[in-house]
Protein backbone atom coordinates (compact mmCIF):
# COMPACT_ATOMS: atom_id res chain seq x y z
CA UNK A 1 11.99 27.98 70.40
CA UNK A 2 13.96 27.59 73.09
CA UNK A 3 15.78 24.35 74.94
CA UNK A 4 12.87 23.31 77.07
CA UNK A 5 10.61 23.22 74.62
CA UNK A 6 12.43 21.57 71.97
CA UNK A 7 13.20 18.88 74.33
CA UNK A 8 9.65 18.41 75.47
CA UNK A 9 8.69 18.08 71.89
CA UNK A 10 12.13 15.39 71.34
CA UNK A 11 10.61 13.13 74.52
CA UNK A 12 7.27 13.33 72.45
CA UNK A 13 8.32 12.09 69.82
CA UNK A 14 10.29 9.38 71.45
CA UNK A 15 7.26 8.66 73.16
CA UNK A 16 5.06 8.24 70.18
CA UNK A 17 8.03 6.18 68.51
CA UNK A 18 7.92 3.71 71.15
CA UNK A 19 4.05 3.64 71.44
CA UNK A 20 3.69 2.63 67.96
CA UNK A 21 6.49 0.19 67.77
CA UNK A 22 5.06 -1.73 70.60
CA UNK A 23 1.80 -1.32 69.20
CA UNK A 24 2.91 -3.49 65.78
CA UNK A 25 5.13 -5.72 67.68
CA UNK A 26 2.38 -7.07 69.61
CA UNK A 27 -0.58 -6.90 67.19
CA UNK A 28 1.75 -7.67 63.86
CA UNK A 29 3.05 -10.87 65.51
CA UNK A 30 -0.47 -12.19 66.91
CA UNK A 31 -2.04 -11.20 62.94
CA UNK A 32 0.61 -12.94 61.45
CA UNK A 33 0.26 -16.52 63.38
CA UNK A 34 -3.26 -17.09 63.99
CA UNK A 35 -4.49 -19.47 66.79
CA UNK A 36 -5.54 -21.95 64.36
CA UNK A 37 -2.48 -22.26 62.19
CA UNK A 38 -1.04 -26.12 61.63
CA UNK A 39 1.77 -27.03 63.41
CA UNK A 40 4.69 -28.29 61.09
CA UNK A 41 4.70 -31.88 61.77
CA UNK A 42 1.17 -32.02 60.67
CA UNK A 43 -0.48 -32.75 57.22
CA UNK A 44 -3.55 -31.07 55.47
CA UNK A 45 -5.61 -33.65 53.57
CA UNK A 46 -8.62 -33.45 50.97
CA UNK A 47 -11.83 -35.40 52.00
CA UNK A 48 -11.46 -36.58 48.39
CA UNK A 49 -8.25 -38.11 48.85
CA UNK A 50 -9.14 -39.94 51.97
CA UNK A 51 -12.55 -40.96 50.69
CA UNK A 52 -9.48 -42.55 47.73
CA UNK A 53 -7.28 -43.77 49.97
CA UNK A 54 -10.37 -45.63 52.21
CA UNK A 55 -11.83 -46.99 49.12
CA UNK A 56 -8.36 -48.34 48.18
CA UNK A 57 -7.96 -50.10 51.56
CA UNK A 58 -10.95 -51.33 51.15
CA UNK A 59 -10.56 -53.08 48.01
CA UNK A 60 -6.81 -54.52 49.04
CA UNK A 61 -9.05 -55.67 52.54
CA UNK A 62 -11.10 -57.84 49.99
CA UNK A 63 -8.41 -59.28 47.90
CA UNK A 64 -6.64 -59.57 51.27
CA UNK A 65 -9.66 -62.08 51.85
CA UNK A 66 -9.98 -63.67 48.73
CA UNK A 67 -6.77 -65.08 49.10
CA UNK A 68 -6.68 -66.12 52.92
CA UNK A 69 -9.67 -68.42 51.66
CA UNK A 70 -7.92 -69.30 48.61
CA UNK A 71 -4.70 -69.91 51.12
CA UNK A 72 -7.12 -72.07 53.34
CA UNK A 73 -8.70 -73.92 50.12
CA UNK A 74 -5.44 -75.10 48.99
CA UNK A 75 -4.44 -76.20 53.04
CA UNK A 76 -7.30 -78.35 53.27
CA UNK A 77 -7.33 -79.68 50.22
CA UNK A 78 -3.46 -80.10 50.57
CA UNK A 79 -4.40 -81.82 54.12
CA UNK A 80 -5.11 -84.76 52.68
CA UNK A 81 -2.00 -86.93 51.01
CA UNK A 82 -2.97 -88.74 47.88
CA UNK A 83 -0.93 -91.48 46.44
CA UNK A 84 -0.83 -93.79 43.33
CA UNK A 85 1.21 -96.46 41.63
CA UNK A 86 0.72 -95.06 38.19
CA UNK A 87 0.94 -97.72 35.50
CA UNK A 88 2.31 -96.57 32.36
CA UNK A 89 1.17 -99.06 29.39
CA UNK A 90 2.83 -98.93 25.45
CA UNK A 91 0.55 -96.57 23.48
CA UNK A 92 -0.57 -94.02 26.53
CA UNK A 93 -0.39 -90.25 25.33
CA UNK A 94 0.42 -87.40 28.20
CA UNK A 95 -3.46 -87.25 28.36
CA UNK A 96 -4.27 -90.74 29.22
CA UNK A 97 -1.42 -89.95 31.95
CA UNK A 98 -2.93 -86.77 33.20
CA UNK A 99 -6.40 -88.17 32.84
CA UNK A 100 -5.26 -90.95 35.52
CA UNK A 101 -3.53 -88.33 37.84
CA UNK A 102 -6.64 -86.53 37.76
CA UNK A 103 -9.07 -89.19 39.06
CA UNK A 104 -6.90 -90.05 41.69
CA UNK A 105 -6.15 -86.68 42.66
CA UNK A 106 -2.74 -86.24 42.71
CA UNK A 107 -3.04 -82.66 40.18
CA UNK A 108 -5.45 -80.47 40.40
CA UNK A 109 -8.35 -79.73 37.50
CA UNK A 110 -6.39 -76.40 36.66
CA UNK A 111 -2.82 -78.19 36.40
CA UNK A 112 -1.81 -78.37 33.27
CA UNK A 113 0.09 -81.44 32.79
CA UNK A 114 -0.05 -82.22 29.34
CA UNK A 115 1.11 -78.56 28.48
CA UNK A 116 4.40 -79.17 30.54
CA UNK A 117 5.14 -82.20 29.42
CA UNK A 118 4.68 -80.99 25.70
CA UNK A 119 6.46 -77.71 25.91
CA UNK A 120 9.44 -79.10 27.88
CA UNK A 121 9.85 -82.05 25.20
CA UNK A 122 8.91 -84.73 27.47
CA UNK A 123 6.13 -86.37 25.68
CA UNK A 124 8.87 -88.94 23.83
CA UNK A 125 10.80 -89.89 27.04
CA UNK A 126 8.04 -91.11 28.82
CA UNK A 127 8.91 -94.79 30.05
CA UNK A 128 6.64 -97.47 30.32
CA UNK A 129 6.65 -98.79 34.36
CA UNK A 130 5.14 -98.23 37.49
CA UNK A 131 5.46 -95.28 39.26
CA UNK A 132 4.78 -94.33 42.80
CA UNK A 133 3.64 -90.51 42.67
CA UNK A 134 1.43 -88.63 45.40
CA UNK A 135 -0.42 -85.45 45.48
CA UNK A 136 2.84 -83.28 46.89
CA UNK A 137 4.35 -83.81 43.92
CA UNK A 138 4.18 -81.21 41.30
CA UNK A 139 3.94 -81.61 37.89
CA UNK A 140 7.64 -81.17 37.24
CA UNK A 141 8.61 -83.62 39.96
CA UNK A 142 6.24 -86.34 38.37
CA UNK A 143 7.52 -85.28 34.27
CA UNK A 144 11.11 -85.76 35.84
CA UNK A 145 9.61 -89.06 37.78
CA UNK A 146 7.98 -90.97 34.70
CA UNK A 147 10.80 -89.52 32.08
CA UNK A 148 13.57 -90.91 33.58
């Protein structure tokens, strides 16, 4: 072999080098991030999970409600200022009191009176008078009121 023709076949294979490492340059790198790959600052989600996650929202959406009209109950019913002189005779039990407080609507149906007034030992101070209580009192502010 002689000098031309071993550098002929040198450039050749330079040539061929270079061919092929273009060749998986380009193709390698386009294979490797396809056109419909997710950008980083993105999230993949399961329709299961978001069918969860809407159902969830849902329900919080109704309790949400429930208690805006609850809220709106308690306004309008709170709109309206209720007030008695409450006239504590010698003999009346917690549930004569709450009984009265009751029909003139100063406590709610669901307060429970008595139970405070037992459980926080007020049932023997109870003094006999007249009291001026109204319905934005609560039930500790009238114990404290007629105990006193």
């Amino acid at each position: 072999m002689n000098k031309q023709t071993t550098r002929a076949f040198s450039t050749g294979i330079l040539f061929t080098t270079a061919i092929i490492f273009f060749y998986s340059f380009i193709f390698h790198t386009a294979s490797s991030s396809p056109s419909d790959s997710i950008p980083e600052d993105h999230i993949i989600v399961k329709e299961s999970e978001i069918k969860e996650q809407e159902n969830e929202i849902s329900a919080l959406k109704e309790e949400l409600d429930s208690y805006r009209k609850k809220a709106e109950k308690d306004t309008s019913s709170q709109s309206e200022k209720y007030q008695l002189t409450l006239m504590i005779k010698a003999g009346m039990t917690p549930a004569d009191i709450e009984e009265k407080l009751k029909e003139a609507k100063i406590i709610s149906e669901d307060e429970p009176f008595v139970d405070y007034i037992v459980h926080n030992n007020y049932a023997d101070k109870i003094q006999i008078g007249d009291f001026l209580v109204n319905s934005e009192m609560t039930v500790a502010e009238i114990a404290k009121l007629i105990t006193e």
